[in-house]
N, C-alpha and C. Protein backbone atom coordinates (compact mmCIF):
# COMPACT_ATOMS: atom_id res chain seq x y z
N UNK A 1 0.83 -1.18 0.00
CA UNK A 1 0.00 0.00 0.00
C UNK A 1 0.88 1.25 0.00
N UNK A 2 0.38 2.27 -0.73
CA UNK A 2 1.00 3.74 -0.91
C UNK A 2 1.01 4.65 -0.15
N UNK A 3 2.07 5.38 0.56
CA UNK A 3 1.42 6.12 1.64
C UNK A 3 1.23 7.75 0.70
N UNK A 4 -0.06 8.42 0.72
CA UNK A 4 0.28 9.46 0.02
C UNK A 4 0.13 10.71 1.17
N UNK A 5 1.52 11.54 0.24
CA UNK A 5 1.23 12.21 1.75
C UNK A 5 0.49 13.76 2.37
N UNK A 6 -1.08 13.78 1.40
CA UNK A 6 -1.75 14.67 1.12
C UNK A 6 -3.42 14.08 2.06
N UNK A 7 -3.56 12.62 1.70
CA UNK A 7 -4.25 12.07 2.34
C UNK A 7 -4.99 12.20 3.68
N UNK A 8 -6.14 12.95 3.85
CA UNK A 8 -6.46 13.13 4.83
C UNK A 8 -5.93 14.81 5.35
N UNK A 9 -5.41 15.55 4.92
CA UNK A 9 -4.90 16.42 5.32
C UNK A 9 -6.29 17.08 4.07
N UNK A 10 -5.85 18.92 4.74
CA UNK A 10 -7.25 19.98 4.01
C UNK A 10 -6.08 20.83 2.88
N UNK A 11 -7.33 21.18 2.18
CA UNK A 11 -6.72 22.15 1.00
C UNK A 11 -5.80 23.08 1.43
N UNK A 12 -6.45 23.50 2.46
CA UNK A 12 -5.66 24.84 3.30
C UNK A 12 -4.16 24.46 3.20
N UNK A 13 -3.90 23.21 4.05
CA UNK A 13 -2.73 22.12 4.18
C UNK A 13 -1.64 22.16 3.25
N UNK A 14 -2.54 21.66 1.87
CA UNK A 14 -1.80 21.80 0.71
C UNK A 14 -1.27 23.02 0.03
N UNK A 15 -1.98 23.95 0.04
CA UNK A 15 -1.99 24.80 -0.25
C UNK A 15 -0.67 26.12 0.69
N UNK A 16 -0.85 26.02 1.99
CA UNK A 16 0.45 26.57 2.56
C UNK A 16 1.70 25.56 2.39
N UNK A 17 1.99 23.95 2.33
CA UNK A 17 2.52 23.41 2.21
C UNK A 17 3.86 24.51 0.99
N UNK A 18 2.56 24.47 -0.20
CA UNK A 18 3.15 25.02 -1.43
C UNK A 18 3.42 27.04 -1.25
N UNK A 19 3.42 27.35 -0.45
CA UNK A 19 3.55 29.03 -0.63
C UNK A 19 2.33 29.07 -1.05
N UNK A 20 1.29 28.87 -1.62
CA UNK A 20 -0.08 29.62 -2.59
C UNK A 20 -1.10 30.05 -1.88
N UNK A 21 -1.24 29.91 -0.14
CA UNK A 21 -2.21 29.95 0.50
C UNK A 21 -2.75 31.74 0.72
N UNK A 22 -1.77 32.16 0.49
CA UNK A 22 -2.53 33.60 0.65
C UNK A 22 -2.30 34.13 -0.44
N UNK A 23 -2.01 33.82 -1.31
CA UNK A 23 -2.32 34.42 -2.82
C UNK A 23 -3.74 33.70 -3.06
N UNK A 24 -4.61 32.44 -3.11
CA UNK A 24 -5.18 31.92 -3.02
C UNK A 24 -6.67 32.79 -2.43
N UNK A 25 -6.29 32.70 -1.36
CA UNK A 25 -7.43 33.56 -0.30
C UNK A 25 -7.56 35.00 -0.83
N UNK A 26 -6.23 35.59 -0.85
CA UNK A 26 -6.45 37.17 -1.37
C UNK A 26 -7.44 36.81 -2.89
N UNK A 27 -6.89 36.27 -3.82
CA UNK A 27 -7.79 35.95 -5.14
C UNK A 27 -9.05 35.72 -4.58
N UNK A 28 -9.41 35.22 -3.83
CA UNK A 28 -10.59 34.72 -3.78
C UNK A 28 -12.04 36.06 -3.05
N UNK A 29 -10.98 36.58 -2.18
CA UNK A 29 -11.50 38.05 -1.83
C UNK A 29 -11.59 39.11 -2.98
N UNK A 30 -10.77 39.07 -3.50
CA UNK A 30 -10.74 39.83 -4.67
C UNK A 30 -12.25 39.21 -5.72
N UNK A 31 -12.32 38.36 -5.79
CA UNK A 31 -13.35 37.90 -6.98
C UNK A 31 -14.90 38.37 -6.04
N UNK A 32 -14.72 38.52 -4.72
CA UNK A 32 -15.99 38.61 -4.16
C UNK A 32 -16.38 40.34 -4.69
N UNK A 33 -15.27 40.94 -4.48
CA UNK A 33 -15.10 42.54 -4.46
C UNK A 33 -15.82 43.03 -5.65
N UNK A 34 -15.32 42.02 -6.62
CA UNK A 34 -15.18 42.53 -8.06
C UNK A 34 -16.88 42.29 -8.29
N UNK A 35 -17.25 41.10 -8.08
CA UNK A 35 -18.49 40.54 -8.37
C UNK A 35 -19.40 42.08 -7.41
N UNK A 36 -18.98 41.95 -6.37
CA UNK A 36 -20.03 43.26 -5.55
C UNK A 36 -20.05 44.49 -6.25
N UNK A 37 -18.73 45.21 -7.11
CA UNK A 37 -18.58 46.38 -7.36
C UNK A 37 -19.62 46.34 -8.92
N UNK A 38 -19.47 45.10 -9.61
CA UNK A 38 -19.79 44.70 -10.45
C UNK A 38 -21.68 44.63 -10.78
N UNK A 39 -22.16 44.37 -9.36
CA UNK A 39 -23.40 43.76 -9.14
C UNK A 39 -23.92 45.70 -8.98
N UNK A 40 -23.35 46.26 -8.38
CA UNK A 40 -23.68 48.05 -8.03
C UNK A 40 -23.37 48.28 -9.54
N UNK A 41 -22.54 48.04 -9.93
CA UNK A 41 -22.70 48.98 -11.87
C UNK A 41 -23.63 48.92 -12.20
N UNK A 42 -24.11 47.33 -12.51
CA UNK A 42 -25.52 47.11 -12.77
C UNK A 42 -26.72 47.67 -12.82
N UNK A 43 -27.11 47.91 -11.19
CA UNK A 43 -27.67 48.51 -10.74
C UNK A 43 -28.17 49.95 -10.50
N UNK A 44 -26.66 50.06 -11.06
CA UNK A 44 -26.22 51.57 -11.29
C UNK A 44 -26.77 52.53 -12.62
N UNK A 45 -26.31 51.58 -13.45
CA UNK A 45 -26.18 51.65 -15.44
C UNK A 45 -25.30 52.45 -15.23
N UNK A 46 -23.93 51.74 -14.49
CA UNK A 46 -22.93 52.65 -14.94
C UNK A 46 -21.59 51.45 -15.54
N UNK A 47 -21.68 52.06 -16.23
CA UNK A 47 -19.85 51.62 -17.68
C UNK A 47 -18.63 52.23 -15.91
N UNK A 48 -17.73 51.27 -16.96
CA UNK A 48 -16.32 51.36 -16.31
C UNK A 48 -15.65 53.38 -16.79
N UNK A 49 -15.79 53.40 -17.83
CA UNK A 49 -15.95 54.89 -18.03
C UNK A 49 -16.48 56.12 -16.82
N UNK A 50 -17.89 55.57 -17.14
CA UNK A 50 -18.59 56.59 -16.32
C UNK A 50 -18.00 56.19 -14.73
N UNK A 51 -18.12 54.97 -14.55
CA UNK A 51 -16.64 55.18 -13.23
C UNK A 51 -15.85 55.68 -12.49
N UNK A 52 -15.00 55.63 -13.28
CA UNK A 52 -13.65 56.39 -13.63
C UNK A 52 -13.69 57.82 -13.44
N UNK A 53 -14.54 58.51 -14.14
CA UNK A 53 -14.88 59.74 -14.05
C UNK A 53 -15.60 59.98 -13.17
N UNK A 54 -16.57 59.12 -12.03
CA UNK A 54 -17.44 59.37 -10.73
C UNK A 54 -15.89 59.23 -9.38
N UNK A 55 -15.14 57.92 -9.60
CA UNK A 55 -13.99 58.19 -8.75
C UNK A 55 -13.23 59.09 -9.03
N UNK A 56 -12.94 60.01 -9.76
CA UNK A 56 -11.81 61.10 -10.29
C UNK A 56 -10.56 60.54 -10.62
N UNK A 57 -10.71 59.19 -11.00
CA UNK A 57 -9.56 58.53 -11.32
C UNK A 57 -9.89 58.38 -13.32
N UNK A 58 -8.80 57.33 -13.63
CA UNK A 58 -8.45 57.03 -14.72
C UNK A 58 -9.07 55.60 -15.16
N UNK A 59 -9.66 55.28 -16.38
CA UNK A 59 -10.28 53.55 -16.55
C UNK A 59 -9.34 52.83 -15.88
N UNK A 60 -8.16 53.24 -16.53
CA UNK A 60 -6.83 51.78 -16.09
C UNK A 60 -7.19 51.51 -14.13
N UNK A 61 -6.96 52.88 -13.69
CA UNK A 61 -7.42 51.85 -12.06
C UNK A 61 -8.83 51.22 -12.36
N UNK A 62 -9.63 51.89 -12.70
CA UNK A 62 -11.14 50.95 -12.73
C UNK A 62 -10.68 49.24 -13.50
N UNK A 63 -9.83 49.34 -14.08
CA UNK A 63 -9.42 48.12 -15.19
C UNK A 63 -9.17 47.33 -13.87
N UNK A 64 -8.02 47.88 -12.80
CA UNK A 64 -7.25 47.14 -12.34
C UNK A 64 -8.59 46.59 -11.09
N UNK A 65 -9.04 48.02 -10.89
CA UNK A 65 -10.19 47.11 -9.53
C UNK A 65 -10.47 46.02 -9.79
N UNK A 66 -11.06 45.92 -11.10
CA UNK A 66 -12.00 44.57 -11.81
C UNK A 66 -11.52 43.89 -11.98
N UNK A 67 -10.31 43.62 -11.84
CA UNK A 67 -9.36 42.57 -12.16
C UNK A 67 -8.92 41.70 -11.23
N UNK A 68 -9.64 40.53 -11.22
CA UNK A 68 -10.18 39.28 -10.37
C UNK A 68 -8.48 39.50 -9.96
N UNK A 69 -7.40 39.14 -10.32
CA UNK A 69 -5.75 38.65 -10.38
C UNK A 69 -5.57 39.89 -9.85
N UNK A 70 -5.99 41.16 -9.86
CA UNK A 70 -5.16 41.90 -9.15
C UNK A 70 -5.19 42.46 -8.15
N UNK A 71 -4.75 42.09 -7.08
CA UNK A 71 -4.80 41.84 -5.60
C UNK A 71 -4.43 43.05 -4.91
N UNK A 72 -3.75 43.83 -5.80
CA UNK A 72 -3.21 45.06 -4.92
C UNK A 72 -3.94 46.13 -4.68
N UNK A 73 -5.05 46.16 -5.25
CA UNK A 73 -5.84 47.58 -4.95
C UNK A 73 -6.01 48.06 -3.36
N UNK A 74 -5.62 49.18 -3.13
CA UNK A 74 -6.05 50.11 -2.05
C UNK A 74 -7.54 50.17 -1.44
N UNK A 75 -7.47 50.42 -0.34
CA UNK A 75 -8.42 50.58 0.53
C UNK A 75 -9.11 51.99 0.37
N UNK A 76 -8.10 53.01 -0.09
CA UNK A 76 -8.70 54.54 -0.97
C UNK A 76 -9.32 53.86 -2.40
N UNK A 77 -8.80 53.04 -3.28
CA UNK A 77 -9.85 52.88 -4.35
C UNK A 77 -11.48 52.55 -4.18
N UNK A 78 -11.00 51.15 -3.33
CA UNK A 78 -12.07 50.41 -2.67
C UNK A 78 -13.28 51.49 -1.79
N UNK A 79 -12.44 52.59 -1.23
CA UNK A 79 -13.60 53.69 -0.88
C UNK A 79 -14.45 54.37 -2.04
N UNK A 80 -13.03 54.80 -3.07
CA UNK A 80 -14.10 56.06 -3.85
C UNK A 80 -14.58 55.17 -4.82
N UNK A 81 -14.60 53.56 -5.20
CA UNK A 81 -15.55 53.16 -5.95
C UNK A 81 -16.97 53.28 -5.14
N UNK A 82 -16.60 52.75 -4.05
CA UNK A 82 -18.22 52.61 -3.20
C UNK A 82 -18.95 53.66 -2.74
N UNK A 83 -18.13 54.84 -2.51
CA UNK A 83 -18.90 56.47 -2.94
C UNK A 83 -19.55 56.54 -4.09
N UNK A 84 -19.01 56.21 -5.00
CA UNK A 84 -19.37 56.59 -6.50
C UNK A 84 -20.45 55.43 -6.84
N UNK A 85 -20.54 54.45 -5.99
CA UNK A 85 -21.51 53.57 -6.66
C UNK A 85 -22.58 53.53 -5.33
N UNK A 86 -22.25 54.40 -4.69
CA UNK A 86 -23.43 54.44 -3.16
C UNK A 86 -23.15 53.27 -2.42
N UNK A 87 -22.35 52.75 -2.33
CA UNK A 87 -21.79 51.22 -1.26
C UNK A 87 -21.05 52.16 -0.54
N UNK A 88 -21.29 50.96 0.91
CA UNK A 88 -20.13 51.46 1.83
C UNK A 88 -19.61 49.78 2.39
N UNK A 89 -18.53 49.59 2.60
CA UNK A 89 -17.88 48.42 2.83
C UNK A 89 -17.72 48.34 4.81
N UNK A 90 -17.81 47.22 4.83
CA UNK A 90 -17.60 46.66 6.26
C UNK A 90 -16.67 45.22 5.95
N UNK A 91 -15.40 45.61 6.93
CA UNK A 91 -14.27 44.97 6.92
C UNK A 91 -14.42 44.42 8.38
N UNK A 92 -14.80 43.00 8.50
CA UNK A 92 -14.80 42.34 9.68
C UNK A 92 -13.72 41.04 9.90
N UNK A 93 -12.69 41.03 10.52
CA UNK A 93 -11.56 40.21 10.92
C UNK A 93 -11.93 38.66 11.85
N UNK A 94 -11.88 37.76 11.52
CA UNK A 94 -12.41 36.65 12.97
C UNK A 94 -10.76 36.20 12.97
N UNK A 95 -11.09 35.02 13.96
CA UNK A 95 -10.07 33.95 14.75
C UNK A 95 -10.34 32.97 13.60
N UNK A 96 -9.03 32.21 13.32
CA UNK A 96 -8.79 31.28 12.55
C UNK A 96 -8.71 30.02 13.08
N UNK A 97 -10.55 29.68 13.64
CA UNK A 97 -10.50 28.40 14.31
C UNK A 97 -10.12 27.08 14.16
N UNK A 98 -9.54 26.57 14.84
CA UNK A 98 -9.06 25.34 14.46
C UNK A 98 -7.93 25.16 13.63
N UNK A 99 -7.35 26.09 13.08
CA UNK A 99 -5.64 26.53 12.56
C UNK A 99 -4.97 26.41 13.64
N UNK A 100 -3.94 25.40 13.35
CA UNK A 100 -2.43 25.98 13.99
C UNK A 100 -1.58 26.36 13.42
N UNK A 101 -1.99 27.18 12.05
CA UNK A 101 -0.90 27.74 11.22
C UNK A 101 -0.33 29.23 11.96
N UNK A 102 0.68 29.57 11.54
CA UNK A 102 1.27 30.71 12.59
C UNK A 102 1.25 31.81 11.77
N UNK A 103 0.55 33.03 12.79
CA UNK A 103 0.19 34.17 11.75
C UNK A 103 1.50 34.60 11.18
C-alpha cells in the first residue's frame, strides 16, 4: 500500500505546504469585491468609463479594480468606488479556528 502524503490532510494544508495559501485567499476576496462592485454597476447603469470619471480617477485603475488577479488595490480605491456607486464596505476580521498555522 501507498502512503500518500496529502491524504487526509485539508486544501488549506496543501496549499500553505506550497507558498499559494494567501495568494489563493487574497484571489478569492478579490473575486468577491469585483463581483459586488460589479453587481452596483448594474444597478447603477454605470460603464467602467462613467466610473472612472465618478472616482476622479483614470479607466486603467477601474481596469485594475475589476481585475479578479489583481490583488493590490487600495483601501482609498475600494472607498471612492463605493462612494461613486453608493456602497459602503464593512471589513470584519475573525479567529482562525481550528488553525495551527502561525500568523
Amino acid at each position: 500500500m501507498t502512503q500518500h502524503k496529502h491524504v487526509g490532510s485539508s486544501l488549506d494544508d496543501l496549499l500553505e505546504s506550497d507558498g499559494t495559501l494567501e495568494q489563493v485567499e487574497a484571489e478569492a476576496l478579490k473575486r468577491v469585491i469585483v463581483w459586488q462592485i460589479q453587481q452596483a454597476m448594474g444597478h447603477a447603469g454605470v460603464n467602467k468609463s462613467q466610473l472612472a470619471q465618478k472616482m476622479h480617477t483614470s479607466r486603467t485603475v477601474v481596469n485594475r479594480l475589476l481585475d479578479e488577479k489583481d490583488t493590490g488595490v487600495t483601501i482609498t480605491t475600494l472607498v471612492k468606488a463605493g462612494r461613486a456607486l453608493g456602497m459602503t464596505w464593512t471589513l470584519q476580521a475573525g479567529e482562525d479556528n481550528g488553525s495551527d498555522r502561525a500568523a
